[in-house]
N, C-alpha and C. Protein backbone atom coordinates (compact mmCIF):
# COMPACT_ATOMS: atom_id res chain seq x y z
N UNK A 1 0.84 -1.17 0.00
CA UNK A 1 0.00 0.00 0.00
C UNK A 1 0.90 1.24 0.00
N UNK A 2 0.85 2.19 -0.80
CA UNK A 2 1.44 3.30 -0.93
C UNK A 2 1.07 4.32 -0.27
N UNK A 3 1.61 5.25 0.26
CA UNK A 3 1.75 6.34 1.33
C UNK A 3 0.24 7.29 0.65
N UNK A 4 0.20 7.01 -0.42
CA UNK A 4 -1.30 8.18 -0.55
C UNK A 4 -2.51 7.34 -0.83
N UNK A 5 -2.57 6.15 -0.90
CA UNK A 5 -3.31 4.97 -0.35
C UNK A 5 -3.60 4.86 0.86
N UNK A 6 -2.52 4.93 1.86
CA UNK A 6 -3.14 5.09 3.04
C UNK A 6 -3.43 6.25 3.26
N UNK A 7 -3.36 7.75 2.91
CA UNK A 7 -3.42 8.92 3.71
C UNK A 7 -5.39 8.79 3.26
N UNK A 8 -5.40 8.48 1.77
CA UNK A 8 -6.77 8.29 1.51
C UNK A 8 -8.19 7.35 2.31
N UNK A 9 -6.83 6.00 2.79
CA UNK A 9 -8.27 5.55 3.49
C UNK A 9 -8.37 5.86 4.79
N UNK A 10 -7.22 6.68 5.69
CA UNK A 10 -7.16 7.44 6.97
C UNK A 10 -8.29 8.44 6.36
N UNK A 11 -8.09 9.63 5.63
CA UNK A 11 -9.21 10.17 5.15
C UNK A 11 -10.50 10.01 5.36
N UNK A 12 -11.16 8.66 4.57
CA UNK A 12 -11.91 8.46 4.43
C UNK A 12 -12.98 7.51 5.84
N UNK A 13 -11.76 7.34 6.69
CA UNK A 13 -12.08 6.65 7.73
C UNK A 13 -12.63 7.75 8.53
N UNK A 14 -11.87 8.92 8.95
CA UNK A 14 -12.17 10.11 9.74
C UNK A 14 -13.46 10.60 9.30
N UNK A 15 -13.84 10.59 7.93
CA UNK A 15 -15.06 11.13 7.41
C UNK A 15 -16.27 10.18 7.75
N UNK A 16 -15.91 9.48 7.94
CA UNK A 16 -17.07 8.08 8.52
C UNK A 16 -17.32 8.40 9.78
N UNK A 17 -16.16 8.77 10.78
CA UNK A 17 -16.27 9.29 12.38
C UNK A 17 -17.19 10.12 12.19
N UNK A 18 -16.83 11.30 11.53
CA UNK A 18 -17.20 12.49 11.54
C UNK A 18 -19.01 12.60 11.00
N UNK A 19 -19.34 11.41 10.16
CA UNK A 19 -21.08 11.37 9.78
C UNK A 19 -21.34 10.81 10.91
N UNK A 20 -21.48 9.98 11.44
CA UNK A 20 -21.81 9.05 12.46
C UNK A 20 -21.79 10.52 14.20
N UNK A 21 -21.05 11.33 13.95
CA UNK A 21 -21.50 12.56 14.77
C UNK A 21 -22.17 13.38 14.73
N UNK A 22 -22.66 13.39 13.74
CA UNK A 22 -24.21 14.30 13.36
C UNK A 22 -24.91 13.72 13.64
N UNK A 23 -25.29 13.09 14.58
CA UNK A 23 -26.46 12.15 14.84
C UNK A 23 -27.58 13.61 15.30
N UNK A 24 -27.05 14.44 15.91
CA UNK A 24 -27.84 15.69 16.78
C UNK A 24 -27.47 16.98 16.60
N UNK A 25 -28.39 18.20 16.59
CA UNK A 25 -27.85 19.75 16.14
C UNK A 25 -28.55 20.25 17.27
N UNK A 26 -27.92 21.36 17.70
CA UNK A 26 -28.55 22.42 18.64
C UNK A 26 -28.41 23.72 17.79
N UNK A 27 -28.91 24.80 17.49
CA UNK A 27 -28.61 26.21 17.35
C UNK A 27 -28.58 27.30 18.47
N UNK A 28 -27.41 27.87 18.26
CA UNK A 28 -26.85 28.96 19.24
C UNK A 28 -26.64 30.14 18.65
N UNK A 29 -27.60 31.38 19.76
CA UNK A 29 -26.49 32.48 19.01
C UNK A 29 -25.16 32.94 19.33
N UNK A 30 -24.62 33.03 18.22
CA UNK A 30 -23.18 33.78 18.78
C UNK A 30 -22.97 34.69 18.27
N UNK A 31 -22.06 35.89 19.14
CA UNK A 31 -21.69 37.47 18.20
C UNK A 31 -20.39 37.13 17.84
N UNK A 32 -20.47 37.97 16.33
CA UNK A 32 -19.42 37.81 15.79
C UNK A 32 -18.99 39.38 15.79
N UNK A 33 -18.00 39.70 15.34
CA UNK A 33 -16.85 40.80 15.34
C UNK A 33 -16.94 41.30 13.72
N UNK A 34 -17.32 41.43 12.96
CA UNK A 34 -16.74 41.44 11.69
C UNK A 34 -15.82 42.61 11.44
N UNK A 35 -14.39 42.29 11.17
CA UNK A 35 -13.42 43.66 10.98
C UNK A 35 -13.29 44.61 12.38
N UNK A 36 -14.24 44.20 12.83
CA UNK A 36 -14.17 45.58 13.83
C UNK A 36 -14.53 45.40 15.22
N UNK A 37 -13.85 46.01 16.47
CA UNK A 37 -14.28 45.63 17.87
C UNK A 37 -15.56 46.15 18.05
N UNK A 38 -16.25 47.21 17.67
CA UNK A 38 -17.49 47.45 17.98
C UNK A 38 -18.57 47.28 17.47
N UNK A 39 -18.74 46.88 16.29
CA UNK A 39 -19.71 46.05 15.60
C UNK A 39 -19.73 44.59 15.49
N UNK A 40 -20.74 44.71 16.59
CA UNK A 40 -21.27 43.49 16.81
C UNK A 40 -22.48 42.90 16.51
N UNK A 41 -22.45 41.89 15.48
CA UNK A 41 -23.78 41.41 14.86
C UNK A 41 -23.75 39.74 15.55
N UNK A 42 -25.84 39.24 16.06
CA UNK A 42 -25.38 37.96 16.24
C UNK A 42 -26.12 37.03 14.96
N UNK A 43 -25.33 36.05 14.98
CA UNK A 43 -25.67 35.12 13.84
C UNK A 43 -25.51 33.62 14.59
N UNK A 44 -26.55 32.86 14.14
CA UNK A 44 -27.01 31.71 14.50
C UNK A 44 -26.20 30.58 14.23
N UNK A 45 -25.71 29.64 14.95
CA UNK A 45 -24.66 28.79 14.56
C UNK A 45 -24.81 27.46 14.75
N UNK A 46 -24.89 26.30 14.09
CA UNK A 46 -25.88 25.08 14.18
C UNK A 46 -24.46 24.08 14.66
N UNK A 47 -24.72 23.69 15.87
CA UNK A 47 -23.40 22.72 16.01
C UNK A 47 -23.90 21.36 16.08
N UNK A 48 -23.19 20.55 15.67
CA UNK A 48 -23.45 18.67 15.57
C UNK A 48 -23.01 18.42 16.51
N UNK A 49 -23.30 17.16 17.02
CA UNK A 49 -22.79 16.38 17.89
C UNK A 49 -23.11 14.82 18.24
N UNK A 50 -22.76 14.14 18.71
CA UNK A 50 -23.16 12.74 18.73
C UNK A 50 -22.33 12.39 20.10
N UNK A 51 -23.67 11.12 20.55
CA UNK A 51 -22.74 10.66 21.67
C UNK A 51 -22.17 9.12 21.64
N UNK A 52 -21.01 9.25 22.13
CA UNK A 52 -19.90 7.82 21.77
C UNK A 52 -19.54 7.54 23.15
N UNK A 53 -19.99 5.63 23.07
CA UNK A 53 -19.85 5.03 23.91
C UNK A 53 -18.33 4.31 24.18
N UNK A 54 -17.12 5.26 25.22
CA UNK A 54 -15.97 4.54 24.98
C UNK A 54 -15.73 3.19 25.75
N UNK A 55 -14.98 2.39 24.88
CA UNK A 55 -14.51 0.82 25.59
C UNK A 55 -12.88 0.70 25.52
N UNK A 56 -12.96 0.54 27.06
CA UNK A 56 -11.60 0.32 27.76
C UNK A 56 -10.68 -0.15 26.96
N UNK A 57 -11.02 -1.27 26.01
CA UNK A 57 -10.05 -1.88 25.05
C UNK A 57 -10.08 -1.28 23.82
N UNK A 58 -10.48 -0.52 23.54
CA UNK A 58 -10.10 0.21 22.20
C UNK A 58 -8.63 0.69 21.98
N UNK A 59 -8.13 0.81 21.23
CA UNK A 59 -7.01 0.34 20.67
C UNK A 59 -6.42 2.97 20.56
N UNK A 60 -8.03 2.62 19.67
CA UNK A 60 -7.81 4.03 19.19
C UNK A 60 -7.97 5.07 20.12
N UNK A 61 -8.22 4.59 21.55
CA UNK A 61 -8.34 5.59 22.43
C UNK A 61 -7.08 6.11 22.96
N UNK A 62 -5.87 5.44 22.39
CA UNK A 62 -4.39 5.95 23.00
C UNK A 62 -4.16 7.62 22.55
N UNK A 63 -3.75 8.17 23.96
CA UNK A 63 -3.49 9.49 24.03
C UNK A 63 -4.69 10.44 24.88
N UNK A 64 -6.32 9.35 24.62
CA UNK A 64 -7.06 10.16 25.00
C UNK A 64 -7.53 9.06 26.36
N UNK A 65 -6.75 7.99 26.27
CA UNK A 65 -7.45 7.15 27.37
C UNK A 65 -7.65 7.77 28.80
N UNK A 66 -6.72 8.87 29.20
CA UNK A 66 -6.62 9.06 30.35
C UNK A 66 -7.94 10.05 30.72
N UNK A 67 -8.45 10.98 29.67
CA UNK A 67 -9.88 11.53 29.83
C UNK A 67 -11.07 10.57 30.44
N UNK A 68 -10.64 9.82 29.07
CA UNK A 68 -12.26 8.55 29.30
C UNK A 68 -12.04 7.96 30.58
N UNK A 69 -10.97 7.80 30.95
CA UNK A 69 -11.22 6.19 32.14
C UNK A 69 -10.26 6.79 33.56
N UNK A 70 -10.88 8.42 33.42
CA UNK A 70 -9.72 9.01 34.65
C UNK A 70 -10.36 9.49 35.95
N UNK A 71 -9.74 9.44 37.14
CA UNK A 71 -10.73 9.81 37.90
C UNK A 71 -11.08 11.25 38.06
N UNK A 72 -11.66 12.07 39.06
CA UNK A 72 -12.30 13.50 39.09
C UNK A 72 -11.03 14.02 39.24
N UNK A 73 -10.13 13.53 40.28
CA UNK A 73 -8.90 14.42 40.73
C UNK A 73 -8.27 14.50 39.41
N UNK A 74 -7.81 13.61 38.33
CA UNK A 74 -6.71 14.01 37.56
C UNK A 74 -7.97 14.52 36.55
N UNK A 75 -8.79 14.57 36.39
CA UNK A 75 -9.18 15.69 35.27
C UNK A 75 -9.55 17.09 36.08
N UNK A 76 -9.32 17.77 37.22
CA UNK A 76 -9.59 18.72 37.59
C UNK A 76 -7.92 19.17 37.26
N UNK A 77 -6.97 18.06 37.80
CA UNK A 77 -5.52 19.10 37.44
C UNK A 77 -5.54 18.99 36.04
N UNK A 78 -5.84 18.87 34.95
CA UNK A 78 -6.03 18.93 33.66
C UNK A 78 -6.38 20.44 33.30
N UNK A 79 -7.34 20.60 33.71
CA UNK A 79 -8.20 22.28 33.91
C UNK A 79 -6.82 23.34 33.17
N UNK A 80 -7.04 24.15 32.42
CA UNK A 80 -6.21 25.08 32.05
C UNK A 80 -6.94 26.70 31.91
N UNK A 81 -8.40 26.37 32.03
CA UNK A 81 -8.52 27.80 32.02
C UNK A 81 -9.11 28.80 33.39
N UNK A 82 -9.39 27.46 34.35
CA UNK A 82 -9.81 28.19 35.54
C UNK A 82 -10.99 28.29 35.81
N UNK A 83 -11.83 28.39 34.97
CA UNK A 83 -13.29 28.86 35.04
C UNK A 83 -14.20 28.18 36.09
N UNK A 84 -14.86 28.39 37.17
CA UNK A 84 -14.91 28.05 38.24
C UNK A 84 -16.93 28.02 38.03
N UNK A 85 -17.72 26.94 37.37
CA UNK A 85 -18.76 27.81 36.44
C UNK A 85 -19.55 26.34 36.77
N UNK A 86 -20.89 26.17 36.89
CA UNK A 86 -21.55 25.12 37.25
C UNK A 86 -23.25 24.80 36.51
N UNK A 87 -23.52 24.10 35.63
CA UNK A 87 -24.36 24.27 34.95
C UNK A 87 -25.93 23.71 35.48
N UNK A 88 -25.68 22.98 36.70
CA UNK A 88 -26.96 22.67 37.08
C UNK A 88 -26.51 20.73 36.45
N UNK A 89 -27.72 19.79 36.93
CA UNK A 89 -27.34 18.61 36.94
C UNK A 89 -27.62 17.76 35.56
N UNK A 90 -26.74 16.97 34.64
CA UNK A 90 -26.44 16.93 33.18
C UNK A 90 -27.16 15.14 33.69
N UNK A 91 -28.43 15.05 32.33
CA UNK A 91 -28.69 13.84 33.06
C UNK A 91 -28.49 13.06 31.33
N UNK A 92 -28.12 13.75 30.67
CA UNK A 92 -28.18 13.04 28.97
C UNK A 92 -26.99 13.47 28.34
N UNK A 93 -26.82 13.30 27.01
CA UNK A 93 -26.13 14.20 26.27
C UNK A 93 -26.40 15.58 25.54
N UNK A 94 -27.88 15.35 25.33
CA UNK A 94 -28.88 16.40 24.97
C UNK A 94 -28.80 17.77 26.21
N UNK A 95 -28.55 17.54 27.29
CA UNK A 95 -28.54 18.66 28.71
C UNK A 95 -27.52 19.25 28.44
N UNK A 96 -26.26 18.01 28.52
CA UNK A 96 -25.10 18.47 28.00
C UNK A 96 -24.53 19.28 26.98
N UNK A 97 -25.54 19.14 26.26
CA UNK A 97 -24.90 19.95 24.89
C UNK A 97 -25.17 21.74 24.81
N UNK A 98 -26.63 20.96 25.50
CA UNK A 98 -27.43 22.89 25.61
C UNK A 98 -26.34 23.58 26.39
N UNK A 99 -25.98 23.16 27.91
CA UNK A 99 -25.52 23.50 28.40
C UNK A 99 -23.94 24.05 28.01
N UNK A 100 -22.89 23.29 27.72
CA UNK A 100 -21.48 23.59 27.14
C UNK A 100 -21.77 24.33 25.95
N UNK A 101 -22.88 24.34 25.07
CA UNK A 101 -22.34 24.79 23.24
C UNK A 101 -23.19 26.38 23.85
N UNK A 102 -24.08 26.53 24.90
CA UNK A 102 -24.50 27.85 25.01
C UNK A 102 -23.28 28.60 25.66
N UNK A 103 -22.71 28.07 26.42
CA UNK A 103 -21.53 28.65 27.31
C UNK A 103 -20.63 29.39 26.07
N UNK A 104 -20.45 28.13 25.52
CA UNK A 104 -18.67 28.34 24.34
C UNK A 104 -19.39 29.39 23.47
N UNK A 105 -21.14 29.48 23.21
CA UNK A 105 -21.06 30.62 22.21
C UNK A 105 -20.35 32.21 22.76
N UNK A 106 -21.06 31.86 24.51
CA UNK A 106 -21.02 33.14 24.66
C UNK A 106 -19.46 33.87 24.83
N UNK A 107 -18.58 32.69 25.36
CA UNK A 107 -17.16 33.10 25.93
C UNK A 107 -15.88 32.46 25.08
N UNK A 108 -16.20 31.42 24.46
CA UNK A 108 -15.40 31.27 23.28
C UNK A 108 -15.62 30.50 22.37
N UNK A 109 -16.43 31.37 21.71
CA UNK A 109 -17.05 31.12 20.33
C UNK A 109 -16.19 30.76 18.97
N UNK A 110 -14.88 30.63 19.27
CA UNK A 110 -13.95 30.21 18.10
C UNK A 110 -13.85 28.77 18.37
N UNK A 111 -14.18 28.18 19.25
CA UNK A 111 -13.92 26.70 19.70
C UNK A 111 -15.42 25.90 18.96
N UNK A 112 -16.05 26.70 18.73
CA UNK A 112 -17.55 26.00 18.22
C UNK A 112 -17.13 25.76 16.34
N UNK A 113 -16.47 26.19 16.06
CA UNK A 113 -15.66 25.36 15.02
C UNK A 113 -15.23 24.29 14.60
N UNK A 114 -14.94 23.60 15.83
CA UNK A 114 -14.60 22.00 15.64
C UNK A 114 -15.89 21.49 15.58
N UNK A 115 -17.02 21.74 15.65
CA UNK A 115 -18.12 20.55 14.57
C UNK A 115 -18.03 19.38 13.74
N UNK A 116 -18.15 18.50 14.28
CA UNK A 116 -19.20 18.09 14.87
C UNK A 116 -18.57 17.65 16.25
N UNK A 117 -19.46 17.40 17.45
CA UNK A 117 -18.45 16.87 18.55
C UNK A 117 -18.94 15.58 19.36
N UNK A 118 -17.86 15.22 19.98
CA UNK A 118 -18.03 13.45 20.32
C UNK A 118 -18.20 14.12 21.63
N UNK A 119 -19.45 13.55 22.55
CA UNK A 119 -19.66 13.71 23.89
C UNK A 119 -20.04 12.49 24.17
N UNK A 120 -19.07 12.11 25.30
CA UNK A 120 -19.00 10.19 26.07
C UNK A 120 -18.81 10.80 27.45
N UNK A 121 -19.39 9.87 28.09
CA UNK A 121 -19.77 9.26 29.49
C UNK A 121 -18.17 8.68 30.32
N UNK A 122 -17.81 9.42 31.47
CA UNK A 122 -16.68 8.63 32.00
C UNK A 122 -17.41 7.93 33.34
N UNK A 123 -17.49 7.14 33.17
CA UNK A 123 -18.18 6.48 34.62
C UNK A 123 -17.26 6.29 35.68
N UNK A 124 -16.14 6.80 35.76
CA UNK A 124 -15.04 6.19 36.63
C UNK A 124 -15.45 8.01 38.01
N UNK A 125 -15.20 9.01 36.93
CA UNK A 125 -15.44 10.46 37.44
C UNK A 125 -16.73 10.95 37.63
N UNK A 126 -17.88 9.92 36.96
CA UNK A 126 -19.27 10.47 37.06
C UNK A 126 -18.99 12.03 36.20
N UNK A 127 -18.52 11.53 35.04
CA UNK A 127 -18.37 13.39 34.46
C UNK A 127 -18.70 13.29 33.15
N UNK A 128 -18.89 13.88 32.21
CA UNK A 128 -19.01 14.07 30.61
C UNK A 128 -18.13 14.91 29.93
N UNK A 129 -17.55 13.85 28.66
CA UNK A 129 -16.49 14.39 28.31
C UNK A 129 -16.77 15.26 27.04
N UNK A 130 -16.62 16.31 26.53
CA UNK A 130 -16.57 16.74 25.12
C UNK A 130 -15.56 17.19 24.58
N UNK A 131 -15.58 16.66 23.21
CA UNK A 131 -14.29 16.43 22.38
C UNK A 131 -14.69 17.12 21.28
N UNK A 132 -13.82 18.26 20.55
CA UNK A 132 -13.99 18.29 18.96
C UNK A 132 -13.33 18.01 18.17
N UNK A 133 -14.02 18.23 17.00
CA UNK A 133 -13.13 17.45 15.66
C UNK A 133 -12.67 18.59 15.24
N UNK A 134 -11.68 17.85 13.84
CA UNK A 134 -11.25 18.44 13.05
C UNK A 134 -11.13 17.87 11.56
N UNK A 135 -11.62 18.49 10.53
CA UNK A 135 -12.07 17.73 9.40
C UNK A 135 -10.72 17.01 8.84
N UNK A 136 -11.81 16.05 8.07
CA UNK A 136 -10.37 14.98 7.26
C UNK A 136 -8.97 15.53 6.57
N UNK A 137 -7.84 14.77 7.03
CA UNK A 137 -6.98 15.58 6.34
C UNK A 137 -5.97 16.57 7.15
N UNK A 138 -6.69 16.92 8.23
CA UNK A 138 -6.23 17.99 9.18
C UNK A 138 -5.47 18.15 10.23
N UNK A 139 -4.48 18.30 10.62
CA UNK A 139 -3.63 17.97 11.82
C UNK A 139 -3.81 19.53 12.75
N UNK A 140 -3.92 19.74 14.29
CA UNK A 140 -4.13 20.46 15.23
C UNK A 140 -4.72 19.93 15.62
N UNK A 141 -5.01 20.67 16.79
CA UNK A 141 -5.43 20.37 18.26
C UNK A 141 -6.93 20.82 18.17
N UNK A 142 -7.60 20.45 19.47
CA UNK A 142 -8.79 20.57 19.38
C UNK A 142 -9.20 20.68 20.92
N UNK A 143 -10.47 21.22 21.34
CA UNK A 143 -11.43 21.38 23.02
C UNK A 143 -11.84 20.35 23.36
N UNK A 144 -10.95 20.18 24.27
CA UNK A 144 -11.31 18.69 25.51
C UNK A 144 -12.41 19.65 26.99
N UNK A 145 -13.43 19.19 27.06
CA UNK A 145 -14.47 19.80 28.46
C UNK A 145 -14.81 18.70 28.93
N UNK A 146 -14.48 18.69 30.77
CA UNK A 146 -15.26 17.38 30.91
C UNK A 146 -16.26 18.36 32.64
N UNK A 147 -17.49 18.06 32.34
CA UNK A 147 -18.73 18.55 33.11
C UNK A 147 -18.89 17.49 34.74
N UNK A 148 -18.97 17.79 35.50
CA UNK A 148 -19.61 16.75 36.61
C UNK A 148 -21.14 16.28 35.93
N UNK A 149 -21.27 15.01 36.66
CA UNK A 149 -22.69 15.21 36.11
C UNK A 149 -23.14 15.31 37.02
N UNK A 150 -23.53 15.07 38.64
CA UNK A 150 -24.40 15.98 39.41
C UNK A 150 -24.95 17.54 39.31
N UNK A 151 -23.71 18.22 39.28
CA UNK A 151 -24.09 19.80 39.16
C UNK A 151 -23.60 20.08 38.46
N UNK A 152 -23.06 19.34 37.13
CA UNK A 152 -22.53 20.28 36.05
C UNK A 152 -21.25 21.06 35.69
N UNK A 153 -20.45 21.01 36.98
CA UNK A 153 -19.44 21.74 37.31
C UNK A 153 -18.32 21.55 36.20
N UNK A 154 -18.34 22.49 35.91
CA UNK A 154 -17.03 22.46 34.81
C UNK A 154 -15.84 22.67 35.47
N UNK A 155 -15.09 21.08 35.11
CA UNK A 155 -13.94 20.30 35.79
C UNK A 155 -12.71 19.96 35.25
N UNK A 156 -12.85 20.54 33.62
CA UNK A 156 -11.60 20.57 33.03
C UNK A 156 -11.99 21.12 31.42
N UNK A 157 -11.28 22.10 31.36
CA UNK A 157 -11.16 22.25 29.40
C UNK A 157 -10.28 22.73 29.24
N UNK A 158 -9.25 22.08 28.14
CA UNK A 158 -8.32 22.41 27.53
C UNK A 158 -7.94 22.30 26.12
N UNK A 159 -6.97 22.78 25.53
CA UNK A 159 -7.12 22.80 23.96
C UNK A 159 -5.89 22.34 23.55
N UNK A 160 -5.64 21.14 22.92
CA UNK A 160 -4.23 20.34 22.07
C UNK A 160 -3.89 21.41 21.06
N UNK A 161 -2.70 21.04 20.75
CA UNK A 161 -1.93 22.00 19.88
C UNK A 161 -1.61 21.07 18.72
């Protein structure tokens, strides 16, 4: 198999992830900036998402295993932005979503870009994790958030490079 043989069916594999995450849309408003700090217009922004059930033995979870299967303490020292912010108690993925994609419109609305996004269940932390993508083809980093699910408490988000 030749090197653009495989980059094609890596490609085409990511694009398969990536349908299979549209399972669900919420719309948010968010303000945008155009050119200028004081003109501010808001425009409506439709984000995907889907929820993925992770298993301990998956192969492809290396790098991210320590999110899925970590306890509360090591995803609170994870935390990089501080935000000390509590959404009330997340009993689905659907709560979840309202909740985090209304937040990110309002305070960082450049992260609602990675569309579509994988939100999974860590049962070890009782927390919810959200992950975004990045389309086929694409190398950078992307918004890791993981929520309590009693009260919601936002307990870690950070962004790969």
């Amino acid at each position: 198999m030749s090197f653009m043989d495989a980059l094609e069916k890596l490609i085409a594999e990511q694009e398969r992830e990536r349908d299979r995450l549209r399972a669900n849309q919420i719309t948010v408003r968010v303000d945008y900036k155009k050119k200028s700090k004081h003109n501010v217009y808001q425009k409506e922004k439709v984000i995907e998402y889907g929820f993925v059930e992770r298993d301990l033995d998956d192969e492809n979870l290396y790098g991210r295993f320590e999110l899925y299967f970590a306890d509360r303490d090591t995803l609170l020292r994870k935390n990089r932005f501080g935000n000390e912010i509590a959404f009330g108690e997340l009993t689905d993925e659907h709560a979840v979503a309202t909740a985090i994609f209304t937040y990110l419109a309002e305070y960082y609305s450049h992260f609602l870009e990675e569309t579509p996004f994988a939100i999974s269940y860590n049962p070890i932390a009782e927390a919810w994790i959200i992950e975004g993508t990045l389309p086929p083809g694409c190398f950078g980093g992307v918004i890791y958030i993981a929520l309590a699910e009693e009260n919601g408490e936002l307990l870690m988000m950070f962004g790969t490079r």
